[in-house]
Protein backbone atom coordinates (compact mmCIF):
# COMPACT_ATOMS: atom_id res chain seq x y z
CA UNK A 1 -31.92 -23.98 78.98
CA UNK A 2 -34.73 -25.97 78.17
CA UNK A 3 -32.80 -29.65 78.00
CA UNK A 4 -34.82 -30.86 75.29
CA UNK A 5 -32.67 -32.88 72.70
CA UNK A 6 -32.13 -32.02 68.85
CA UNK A 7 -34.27 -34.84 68.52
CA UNK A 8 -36.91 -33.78 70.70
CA UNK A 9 -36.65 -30.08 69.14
CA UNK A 10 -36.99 -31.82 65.62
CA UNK A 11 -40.33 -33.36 66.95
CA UNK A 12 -41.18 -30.48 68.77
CA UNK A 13 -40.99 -27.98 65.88
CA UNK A 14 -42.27 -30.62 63.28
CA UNK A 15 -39.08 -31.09 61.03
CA UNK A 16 -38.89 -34.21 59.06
CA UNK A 17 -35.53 -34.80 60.19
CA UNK A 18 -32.87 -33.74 62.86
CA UNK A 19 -30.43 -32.38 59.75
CA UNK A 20 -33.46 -30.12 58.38
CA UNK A 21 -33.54 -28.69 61.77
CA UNK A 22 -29.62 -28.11 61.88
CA UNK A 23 -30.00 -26.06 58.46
CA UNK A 24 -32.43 -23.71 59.21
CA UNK A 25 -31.44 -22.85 62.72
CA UNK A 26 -27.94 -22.17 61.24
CA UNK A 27 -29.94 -19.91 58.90
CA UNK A 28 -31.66 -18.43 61.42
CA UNK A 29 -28.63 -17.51 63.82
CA UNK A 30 -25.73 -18.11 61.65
CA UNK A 31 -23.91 -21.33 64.14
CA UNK A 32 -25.10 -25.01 65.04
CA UNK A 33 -27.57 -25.52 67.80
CA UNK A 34 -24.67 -26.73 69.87
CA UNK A 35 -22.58 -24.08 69.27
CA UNK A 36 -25.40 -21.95 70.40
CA UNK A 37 -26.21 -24.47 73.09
CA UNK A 38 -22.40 -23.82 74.61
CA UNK A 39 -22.18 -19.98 74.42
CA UNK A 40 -25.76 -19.95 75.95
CA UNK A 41 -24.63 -22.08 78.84
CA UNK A 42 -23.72 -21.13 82.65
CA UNK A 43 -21.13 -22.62 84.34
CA UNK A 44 -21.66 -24.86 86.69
CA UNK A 45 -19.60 -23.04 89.46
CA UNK A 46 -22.59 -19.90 88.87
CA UNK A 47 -25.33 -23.00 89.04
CA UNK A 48 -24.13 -24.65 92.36
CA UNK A 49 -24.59 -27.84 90.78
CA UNK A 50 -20.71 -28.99 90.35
């Protein structure tokens, strides 16, 4: 994962706002950016960093 904050990724990608972001990325993959976020996530017992 890259880290980068919805803010950042709202800067990043040149949205107006973080909420415009939001919207179309739930479009795009049909869940929040933190929902994604979660299921995209490795535990940190796989990481070594607990």
């Amino acid at each position: 994962m890259s880290g980068l904050s919805i803010g950042d990724l709202t800067l990043t990608l040149d949205f107006a706002h973080p909420s415009a972001f939001i919207r179309a990325f739930r479009r795009w993959t049909g869940e929040t950016p933190a929902a994604w976020r979660d299921k995209k996530a490795v535990p940190a017992s796989l990481t070594g960093r607990e």
